[in-house]
Protein backbone atom coordinates (compact mmCIF):
# COMPACT_ATOMS: atom_id res chain seq x y z
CA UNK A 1 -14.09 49.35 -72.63
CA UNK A 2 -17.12 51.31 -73.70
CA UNK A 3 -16.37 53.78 -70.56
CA UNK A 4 -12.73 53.83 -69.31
CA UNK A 5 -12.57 56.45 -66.75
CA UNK A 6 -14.24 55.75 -62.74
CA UNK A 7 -17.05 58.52 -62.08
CA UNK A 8 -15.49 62.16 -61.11
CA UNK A 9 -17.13 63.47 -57.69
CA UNK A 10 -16.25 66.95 -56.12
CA UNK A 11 -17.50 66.95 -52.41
CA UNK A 12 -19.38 69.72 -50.75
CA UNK A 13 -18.39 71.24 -47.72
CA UNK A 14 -21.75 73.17 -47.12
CA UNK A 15 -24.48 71.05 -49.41
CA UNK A 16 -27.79 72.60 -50.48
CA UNK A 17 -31.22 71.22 -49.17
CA UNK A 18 -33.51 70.12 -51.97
CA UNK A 19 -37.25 69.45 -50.57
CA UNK A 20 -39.12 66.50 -52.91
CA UNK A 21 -42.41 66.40 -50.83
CA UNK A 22 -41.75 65.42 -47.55
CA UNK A 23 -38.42 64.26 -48.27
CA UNK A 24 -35.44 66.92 -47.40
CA UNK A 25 -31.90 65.93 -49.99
CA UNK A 26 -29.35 67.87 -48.90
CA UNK A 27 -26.51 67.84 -51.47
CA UNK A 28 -23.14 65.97 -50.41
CA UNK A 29 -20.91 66.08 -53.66
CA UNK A 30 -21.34 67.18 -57.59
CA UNK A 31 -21.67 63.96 -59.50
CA UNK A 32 -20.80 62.78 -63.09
CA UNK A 33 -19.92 59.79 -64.38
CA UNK A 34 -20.53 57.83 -67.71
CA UNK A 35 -21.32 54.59 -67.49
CA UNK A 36 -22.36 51.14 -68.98
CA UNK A 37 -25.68 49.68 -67.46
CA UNK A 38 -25.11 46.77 -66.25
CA UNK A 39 -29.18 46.02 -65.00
CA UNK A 40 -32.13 48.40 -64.15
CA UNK A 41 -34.88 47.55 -61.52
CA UNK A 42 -37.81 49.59 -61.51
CA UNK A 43 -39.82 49.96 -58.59
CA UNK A 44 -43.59 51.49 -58.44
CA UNK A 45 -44.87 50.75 -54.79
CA UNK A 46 -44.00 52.54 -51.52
CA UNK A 47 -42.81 56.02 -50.55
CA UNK A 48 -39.23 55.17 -51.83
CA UNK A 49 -40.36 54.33 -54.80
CA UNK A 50 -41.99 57.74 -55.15
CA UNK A 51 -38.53 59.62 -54.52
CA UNK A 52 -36.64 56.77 -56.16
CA UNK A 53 -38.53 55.04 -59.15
CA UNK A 54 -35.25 53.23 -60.42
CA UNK A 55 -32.47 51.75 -59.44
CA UNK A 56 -29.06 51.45 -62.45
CA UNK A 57 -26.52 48.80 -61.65
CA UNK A 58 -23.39 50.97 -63.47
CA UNK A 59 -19.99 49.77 -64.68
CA UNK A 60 -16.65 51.59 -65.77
CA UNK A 61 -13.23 50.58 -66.37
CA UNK A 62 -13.54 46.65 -67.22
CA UNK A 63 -16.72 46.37 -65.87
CA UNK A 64 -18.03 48.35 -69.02
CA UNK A 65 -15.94 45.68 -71.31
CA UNK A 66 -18.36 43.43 -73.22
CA UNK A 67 -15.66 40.53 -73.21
CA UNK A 68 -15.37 40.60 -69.27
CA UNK A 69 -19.48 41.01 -68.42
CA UNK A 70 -20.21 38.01 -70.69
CA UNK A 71 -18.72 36.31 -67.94
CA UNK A 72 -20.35 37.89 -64.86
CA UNK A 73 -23.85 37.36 -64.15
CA UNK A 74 -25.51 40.35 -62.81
CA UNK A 75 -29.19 40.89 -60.84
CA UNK A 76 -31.11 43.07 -58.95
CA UNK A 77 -33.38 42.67 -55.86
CA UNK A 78 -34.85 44.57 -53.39
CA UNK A 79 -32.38 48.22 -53.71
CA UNK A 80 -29.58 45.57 -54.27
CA UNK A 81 -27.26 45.04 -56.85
CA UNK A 82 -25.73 40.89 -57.23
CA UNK A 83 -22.58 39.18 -59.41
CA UNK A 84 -22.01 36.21 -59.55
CA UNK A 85 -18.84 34.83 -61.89
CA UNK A 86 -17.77 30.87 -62.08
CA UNK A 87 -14.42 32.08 -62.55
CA UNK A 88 -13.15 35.31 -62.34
CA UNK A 89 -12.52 37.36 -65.60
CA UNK A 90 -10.97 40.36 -63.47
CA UNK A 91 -9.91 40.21 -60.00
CA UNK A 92 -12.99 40.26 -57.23
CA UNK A 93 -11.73 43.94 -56.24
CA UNK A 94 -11.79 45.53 -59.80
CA UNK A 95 -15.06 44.38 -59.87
CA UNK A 96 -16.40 45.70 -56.44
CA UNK A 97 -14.71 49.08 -57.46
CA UNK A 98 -15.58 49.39 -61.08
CA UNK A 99 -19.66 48.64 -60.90
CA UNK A 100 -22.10 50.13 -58.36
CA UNK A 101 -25.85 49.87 -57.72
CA UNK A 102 -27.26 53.87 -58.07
CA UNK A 103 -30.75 54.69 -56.78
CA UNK A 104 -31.92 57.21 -59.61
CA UNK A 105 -33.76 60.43 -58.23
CA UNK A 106 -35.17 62.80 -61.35
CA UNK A 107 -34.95 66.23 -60.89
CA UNK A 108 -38.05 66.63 -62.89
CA UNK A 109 -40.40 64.88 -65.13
CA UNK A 110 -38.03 65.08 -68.14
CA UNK A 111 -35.03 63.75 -66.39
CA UNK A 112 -37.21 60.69 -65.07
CA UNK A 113 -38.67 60.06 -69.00
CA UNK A 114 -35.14 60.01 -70.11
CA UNK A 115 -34.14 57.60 -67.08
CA UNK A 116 -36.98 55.32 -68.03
CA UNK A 117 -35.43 54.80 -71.61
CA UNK A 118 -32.73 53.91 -70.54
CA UNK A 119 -31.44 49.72 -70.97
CA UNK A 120 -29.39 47.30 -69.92
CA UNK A 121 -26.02 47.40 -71.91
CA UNK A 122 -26.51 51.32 -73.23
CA UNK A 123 -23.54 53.75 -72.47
CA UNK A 124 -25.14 56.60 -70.16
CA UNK A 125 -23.70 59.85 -68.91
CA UNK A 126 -25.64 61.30 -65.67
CA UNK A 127 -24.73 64.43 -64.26
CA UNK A 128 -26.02 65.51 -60.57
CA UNK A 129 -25.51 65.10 -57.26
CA UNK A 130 -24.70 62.70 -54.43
CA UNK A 131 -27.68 63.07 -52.01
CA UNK A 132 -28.59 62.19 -48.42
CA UNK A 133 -32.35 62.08 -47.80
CA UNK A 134 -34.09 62.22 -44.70
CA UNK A 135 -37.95 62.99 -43.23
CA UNK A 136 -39.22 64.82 -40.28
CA UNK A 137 -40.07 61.42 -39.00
CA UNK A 138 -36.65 60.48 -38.30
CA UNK A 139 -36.84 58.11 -41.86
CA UNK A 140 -32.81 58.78 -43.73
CA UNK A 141 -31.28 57.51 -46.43
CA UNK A 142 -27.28 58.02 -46.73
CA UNK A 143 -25.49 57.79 -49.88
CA UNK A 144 -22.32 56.34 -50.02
CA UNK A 145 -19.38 59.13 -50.89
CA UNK A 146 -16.52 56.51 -52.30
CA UNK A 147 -16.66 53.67 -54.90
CA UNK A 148 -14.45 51.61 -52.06
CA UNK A 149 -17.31 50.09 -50.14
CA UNK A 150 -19.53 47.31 -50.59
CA UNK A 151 -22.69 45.54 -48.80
CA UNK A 152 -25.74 47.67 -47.40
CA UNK A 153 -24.89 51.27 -47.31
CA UNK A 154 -22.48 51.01 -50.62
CA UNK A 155 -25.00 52.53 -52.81
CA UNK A 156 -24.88 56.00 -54.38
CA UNK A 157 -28.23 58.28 -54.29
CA UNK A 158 -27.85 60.48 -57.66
CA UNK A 159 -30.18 63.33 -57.97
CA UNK A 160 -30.36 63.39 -61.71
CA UNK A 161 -30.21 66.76 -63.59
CA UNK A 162 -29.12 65.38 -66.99
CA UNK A 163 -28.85 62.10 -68.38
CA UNK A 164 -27.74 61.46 -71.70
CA UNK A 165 -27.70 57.61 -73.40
CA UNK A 166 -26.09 56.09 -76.88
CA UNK A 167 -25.60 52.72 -77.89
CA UNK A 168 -23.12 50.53 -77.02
């Protein structure tokens, strides 16, 4: 396992509001986890894709084991992160609980040229925050606060301060 231990997240009773154009982030927990990529999806068109140029499909525990992701076939699509397995290497839960789809937002043009070196199979370490976005015009995005929950809604928004990558 190239990254043993599940992300550490310290919640925020009173977050701070971060303004990214028109887009408000307000601050829901301190973030850090290291991670194996299991995919990236870049995206270049639409107002999310301004906030959010990249999405990382991230595994730890087994899911960062090279042995056990040979066996799991992994995609992205539309904000979405997909498995698929013919049989399972680990049970269904490790693997819903142990790999998440992140949508990456830099905290500033250095963070986001880091992000965009990163690859599929490189060990990263990100450091932020858990973020809840949200427009004037009623437009929100939630992040989800627990590695628990899967389907729409499951996926983390990290506001990037530091990201740091090495080879598997």
């Amino acid at each position: 396992m190239l990254a043993p231990d599940a992300p550490e997240q310290v919640d925020l009773d009173d977050g701070a509001k971060l303004q990214r154009g028109d887009v408000t982030l307000t601050t829901r927990a301190h973030f850090d986890i290291t991670a194996r990529v299991l995919s990236r999806k870049d995206y270049s068109r639409g107002a999310d894709a301004e906030l959010i140029p990249e999405d990382l499909a991230l595994g730890w525990g087994r899911m960062s084991d090279s042995a056990v992701l040979a066996k799991i076939e992994i995609t992205q699509s539309d904000r979405f992160y997909y498995w698929q397995v013919k049989a399972f290497p680990i049970p269904r839960r490790e693997i819903e609980t142990s790999s998440a789809n992140m949508h990456m937002i830099p905290a500033d043009d250095d963070v986001k040229r880091e992000l965009e070196q990163v690859r599929q199979g490189q060990l990263v370490h990100i450091e932020g925050f858990l973020v809840d976005a949200s427009r004037a015009d009623g437009w929100h995005w939630n992040t989800s606060l627990t590695r628990d929950d899967t389907g729409a809604g499951a996926c983390e928004l990290v506001y990037v301060e530091r990201v740091d990558i090495s080879a598997p």
